[in-house]
Protein backbone atom coordinates (compact mmCIF):
# COMPACT_ATOMS: atom_id res chain seq x y z
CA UNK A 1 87.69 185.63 196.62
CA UNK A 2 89.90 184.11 194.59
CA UNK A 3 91.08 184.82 190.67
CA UNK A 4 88.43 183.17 188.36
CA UNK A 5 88.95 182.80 184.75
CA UNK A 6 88.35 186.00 183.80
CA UNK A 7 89.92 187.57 187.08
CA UNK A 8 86.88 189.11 188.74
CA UNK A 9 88.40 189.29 192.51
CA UNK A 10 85.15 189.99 195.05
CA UNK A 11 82.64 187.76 196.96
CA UNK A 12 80.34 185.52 195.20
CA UNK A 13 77.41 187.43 195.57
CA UNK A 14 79.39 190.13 193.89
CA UNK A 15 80.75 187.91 190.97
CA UNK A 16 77.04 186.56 190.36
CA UNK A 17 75.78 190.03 189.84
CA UNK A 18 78.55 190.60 187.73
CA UNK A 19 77.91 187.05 185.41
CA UNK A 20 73.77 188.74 185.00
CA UNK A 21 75.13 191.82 183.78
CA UNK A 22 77.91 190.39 181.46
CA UNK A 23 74.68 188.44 179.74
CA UNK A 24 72.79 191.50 179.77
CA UNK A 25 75.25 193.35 177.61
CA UNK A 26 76.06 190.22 175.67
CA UNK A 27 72.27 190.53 174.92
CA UNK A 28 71.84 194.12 173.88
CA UNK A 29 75.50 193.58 171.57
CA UNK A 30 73.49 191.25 169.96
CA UNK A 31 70.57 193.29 169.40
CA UNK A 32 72.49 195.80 167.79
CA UNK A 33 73.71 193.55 165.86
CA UNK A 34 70.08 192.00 164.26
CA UNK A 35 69.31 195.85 163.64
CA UNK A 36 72.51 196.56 161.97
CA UNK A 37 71.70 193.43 159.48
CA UNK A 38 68.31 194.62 159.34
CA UNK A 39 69.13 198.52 158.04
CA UNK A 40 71.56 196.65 155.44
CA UNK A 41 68.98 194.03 154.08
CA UNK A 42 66.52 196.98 153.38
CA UNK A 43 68.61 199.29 151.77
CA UNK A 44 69.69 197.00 149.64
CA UNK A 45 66.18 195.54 148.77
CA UNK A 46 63.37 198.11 148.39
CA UNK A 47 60.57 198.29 150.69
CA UNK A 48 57.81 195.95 150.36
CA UNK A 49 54.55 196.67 152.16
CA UNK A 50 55.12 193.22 153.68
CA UNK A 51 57.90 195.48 155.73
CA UNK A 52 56.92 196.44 159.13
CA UNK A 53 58.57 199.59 160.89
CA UNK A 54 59.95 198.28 164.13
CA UNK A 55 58.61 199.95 167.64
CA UNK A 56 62.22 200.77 168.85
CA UNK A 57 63.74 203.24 167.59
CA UNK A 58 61.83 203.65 164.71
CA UNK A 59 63.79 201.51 162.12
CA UNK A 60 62.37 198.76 159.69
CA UNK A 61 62.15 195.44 161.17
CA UNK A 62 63.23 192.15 159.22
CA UNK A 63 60.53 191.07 157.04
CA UNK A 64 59.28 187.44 157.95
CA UNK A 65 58.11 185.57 155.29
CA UNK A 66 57.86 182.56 157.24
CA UNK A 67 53.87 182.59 156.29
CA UNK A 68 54.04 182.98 152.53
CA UNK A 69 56.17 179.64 152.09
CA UNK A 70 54.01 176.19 152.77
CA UNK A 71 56.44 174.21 155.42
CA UNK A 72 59.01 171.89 154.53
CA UNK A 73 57.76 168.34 154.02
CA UNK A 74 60.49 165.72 153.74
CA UNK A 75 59.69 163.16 151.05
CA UNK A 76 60.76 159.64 150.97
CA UNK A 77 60.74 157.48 148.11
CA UNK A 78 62.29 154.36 147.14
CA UNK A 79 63.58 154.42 143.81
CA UNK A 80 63.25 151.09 141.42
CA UNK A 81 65.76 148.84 141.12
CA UNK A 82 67.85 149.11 138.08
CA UNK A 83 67.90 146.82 135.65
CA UNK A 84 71.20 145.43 134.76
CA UNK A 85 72.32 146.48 131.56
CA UNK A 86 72.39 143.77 128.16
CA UNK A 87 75.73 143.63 127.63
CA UNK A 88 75.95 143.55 123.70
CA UNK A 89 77.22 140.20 122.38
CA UNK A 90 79.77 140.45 119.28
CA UNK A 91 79.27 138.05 116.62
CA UNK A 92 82.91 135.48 117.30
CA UNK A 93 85.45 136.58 114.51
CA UNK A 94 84.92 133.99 112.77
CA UNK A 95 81.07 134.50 111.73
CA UNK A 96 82.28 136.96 109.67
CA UNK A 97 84.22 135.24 107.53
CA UNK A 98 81.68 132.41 107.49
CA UNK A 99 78.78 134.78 106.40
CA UNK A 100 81.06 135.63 103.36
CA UNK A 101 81.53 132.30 102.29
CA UNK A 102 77.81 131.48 102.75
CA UNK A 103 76.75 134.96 100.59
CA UNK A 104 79.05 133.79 97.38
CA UNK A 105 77.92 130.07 97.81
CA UNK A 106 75.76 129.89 94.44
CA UNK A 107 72.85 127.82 94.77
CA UNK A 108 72.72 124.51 93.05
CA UNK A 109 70.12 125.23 89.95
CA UNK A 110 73.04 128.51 89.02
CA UNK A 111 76.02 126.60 89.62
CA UNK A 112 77.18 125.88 86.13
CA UNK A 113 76.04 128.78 85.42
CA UNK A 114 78.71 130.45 87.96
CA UNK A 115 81.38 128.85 86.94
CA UNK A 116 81.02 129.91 83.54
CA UNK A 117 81.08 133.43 84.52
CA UNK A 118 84.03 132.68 85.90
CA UNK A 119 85.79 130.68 83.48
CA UNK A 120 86.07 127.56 85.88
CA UNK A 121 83.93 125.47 83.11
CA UNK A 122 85.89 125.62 80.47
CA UNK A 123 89.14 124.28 82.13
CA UNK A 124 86.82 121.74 83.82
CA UNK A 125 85.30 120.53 80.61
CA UNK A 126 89.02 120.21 78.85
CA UNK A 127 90.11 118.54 81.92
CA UNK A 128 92.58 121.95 82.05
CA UNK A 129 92.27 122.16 86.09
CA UNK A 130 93.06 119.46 86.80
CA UNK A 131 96.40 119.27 84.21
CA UNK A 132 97.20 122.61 85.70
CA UNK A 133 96.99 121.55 89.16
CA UNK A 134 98.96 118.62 88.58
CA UNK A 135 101.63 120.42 86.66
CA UNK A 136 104.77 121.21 88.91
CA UNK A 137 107.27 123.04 86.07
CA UNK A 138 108.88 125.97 87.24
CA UNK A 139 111.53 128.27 85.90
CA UNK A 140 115.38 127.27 86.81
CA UNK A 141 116.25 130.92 87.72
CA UNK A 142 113.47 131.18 89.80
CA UNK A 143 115.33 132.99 93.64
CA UNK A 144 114.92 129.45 95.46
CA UNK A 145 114.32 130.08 99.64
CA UNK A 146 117.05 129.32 101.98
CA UNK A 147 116.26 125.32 102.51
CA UNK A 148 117.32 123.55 105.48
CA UNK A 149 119.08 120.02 104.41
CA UNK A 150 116.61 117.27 105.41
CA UNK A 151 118.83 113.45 105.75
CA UNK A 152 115.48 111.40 106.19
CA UNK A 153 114.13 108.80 104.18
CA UNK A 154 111.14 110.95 102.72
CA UNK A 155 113.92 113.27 101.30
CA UNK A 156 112.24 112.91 97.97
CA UNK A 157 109.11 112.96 98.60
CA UNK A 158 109.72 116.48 100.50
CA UNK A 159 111.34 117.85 97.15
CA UNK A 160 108.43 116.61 94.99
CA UNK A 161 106.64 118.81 97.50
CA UNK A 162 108.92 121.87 97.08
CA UNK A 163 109.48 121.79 92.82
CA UNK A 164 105.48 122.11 92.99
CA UNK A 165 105.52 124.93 95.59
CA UNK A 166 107.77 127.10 93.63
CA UNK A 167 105.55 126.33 90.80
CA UNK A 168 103.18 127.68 92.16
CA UNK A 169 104.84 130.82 93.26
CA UNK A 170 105.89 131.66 89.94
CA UNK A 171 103.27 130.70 87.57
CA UNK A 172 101.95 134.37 86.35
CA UNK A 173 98.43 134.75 87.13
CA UNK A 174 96.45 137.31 85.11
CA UNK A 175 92.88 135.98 84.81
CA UNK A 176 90.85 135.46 88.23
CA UNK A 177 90.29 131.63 87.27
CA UNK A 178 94.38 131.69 86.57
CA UNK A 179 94.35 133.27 90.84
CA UNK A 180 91.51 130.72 92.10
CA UNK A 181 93.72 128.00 90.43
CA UNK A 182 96.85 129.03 92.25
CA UNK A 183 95.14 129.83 95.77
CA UNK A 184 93.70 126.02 95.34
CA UNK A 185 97.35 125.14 94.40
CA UNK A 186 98.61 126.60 97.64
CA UNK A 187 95.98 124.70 99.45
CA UNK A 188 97.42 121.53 98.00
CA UNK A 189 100.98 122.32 99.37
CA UNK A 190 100.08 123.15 102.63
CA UNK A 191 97.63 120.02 102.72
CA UNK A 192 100.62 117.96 101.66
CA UNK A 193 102.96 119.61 104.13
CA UNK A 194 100.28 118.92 106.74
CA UNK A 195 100.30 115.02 105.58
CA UNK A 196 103.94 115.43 105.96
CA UNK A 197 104.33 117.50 109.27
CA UNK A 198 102.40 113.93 110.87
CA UNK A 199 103.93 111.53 109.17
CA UNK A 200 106.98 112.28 110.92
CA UNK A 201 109.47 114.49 108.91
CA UNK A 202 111.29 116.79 110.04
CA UNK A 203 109.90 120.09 111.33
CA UNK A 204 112.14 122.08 109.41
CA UNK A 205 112.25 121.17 106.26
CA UNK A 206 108.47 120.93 106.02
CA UNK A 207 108.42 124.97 107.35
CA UNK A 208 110.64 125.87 104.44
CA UNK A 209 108.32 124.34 101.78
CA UNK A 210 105.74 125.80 103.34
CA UNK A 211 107.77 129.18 103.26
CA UNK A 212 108.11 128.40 99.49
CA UNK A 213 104.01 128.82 99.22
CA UNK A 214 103.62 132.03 101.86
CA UNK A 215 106.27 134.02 101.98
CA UNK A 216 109.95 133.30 102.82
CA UNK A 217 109.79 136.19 105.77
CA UNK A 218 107.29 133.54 107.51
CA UNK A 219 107.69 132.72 110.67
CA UNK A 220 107.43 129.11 112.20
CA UNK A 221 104.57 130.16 114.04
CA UNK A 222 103.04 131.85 111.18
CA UNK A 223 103.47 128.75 109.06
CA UNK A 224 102.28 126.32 111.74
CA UNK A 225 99.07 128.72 111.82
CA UNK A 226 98.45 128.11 108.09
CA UNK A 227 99.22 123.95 107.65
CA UNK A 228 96.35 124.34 110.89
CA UNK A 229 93.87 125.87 108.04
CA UNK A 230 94.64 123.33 105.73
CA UNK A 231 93.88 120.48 108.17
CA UNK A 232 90.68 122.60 108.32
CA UNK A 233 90.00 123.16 104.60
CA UNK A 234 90.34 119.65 104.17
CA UNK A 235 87.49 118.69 107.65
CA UNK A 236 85.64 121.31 105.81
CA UNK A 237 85.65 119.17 102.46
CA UNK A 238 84.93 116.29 103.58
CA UNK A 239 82.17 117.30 105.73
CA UNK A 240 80.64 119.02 102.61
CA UNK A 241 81.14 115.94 100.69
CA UNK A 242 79.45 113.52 103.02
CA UNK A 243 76.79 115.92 102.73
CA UNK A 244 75.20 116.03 99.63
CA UNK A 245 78.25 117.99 98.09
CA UNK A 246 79.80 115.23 96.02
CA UNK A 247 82.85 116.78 94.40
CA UNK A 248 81.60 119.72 94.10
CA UNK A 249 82.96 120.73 97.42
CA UNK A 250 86.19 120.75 96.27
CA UNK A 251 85.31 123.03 93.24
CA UNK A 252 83.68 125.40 95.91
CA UNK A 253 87.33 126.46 97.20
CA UNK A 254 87.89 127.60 93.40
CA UNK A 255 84.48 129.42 93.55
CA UNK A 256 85.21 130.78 96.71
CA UNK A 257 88.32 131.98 95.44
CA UNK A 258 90.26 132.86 98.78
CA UNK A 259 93.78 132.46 100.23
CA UNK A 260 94.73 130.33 103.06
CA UNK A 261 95.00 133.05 105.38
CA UNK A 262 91.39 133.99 104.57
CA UNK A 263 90.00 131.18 106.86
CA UNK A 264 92.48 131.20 109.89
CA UNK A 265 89.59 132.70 111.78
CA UNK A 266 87.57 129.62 111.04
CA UNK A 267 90.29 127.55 111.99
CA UNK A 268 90.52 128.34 115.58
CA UNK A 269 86.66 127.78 116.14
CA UNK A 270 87.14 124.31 114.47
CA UNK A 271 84.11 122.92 116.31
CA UNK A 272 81.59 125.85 115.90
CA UNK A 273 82.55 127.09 112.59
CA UNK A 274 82.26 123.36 110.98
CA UNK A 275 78.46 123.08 112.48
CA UNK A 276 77.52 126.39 111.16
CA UNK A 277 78.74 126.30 108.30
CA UNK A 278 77.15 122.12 107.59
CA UNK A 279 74.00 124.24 108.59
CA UNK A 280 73.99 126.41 106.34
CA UNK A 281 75.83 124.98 103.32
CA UNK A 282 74.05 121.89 102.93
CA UNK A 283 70.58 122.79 102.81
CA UNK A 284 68.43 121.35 99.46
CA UNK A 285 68.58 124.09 97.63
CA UNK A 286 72.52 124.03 97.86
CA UNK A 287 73.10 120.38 97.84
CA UNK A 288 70.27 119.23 95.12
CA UNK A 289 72.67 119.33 92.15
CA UNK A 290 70.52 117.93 89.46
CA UNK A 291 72.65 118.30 86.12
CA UNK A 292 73.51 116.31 83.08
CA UNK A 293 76.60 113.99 84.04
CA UNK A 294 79.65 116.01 83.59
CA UNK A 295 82.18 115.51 80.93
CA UNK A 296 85.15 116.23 83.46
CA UNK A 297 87.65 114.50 85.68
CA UNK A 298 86.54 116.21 89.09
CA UNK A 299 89.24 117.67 91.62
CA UNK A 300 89.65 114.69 94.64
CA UNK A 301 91.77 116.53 96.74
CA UNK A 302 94.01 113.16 98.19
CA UNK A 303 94.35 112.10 94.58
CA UNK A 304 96.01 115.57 94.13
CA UNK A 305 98.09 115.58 97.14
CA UNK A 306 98.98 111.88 96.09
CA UNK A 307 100.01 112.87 92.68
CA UNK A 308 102.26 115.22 94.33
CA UNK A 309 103.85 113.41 97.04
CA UNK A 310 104.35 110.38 94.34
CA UNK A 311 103.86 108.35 96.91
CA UNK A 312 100.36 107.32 99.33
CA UNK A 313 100.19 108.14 102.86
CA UNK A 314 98.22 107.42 105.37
């Protein structure tokens, strides 16, 4: 016969016997082996009287537990659907800053009252704000910013603009009515710069006045950014004023008592920010402003900004 695979040589008869007697031996090998495991498993465990001694030869059978355990039972659920997650919505940056302003707002019945506390009535009364406001002195030796020459015909009216920006920069400010008068003052430059930005002069010169008011380290950008508050100050004003505020809306910003910076954030949500804070600013109790009549030239912001331009326009 020929060579097989494992190179029996004889007939097939022969080579079939020989196949039934390699699985016999396979089959012993492996009972051997399940005894081996067996003797192992029970000396390392003691005996139980579960164990059962096995007929052959005497040694202890593996215990079957099979019986003790209830059988498997697969289990199929179907879990609930998650719910998505509420993603947490921030309050916009400016809300913030609007919440502020609405907390120090005094109500109408206390508002002399507040601006006594903070000395505001008193230069009101002697007509002190708005002399102050309209006052554009400033020291000779005061460091002047590096100015770039402007050759238009609103030359002038650009350095009306910057003699009352350094005056404000150097006027010394010790009481907190002396710092709400100069933060309003800064408000008036920028407002005039921003008159001046769209009236047509040049870009330049209006940035270094503005520079005058901010900082002379300001960038363009940075002082673009703050004539855009002033545009919005001003919105804010005049929406106030149509709206039960009278003049009083300009007297606010002194009340308020914050620099331009302060309401950049309200700036960029012009839209939003004006309707929330109309909402909530002119309600009765905040509008109904029942006093005597007042004894004081009030603060009209384009009469200020005319006053320092020396000149109207539109």
């Amino acid at each position: 016969m020929q060579s097989r695979v494992d190179h029996f040589e004889g007939t097939s008869a022969e080579y079939v016997s020989y196949l039934e007697q390699t699985i016999v031996n396979l089959r012993q090998q492996l009972q051997v082996h399940s005894s081996s495991s067996a003797i192992n498993s029970v000396t390392a465990f003691p005996s139980s009287p579960a164990a059962t001694e096995s007929p052959e030869r005497g040694r202890s059978a593996p215990i079957d537990n099979s019986d003790s355990y209830p059988p498997l039972r697969i289990v199929h659920f179907e879990p609930e659907p998650q719910q998505a997650k509420k993603r947490r919505c921030n309050n916009p940056a400016w809300m913030q800053s609007a919440k502020a302003l609405i907390d120090e707002t005094p109500r109408a019945r206390n508002w002399d009252n507040v601006l006594m506390d903070k000395g505001i009535f008193d230069i009101m009364t002697t007509n002190g704000a708005v002399t102050h406001l309209l006052d554009n002195s400033f020291e000779p030796n005061t460091p002047k910013a590096t100015t770039t020459p402007v050759e238009m015909e609103n030359g002038d009216v650009l350095s009306y603009v910057k003699n009352y920006a350094r005056a404000t920069a150097t006027r010394v400010r010790r009481a907190s009515v002396s710092l709400a008068l100069a933060n309003f003052q800064k408000f008036l430059v920028l407002s005039s710069c921003a008159v001046l930005l769209d009236s047509g002069v040049p870009v330049a010169g209006v940035l270094d006045t503005v520079r005058i008011c901010i900082g002379t380290n300001a960038t363009d950008k940075y002082c673009k950014r703050t004539l855009r508050t002033a545009k919005y100050l001003n919105t804010l004003i005049d929406t106030l004023d149509m709206n039960g505020w009278g003049y009083r809306a300009s007297e606010l910003l002194l009340v308020w008592n914050r620099t331009p910076s302060f309401y950049y954030t309200l700036a960029c949500s012009v839209n939003s920010s004006l309707e929330h804070l109309k909402d909530q600013l002119c309600r009765e109790e905040l509008t109904s402003y029942t006093a005597d009549e007042r004894n004081w030239t009030p603060i009209f912001v384009p009469s200020l900004i005319h006053n320092i331009l020396h000149k109207h326009i539109e």
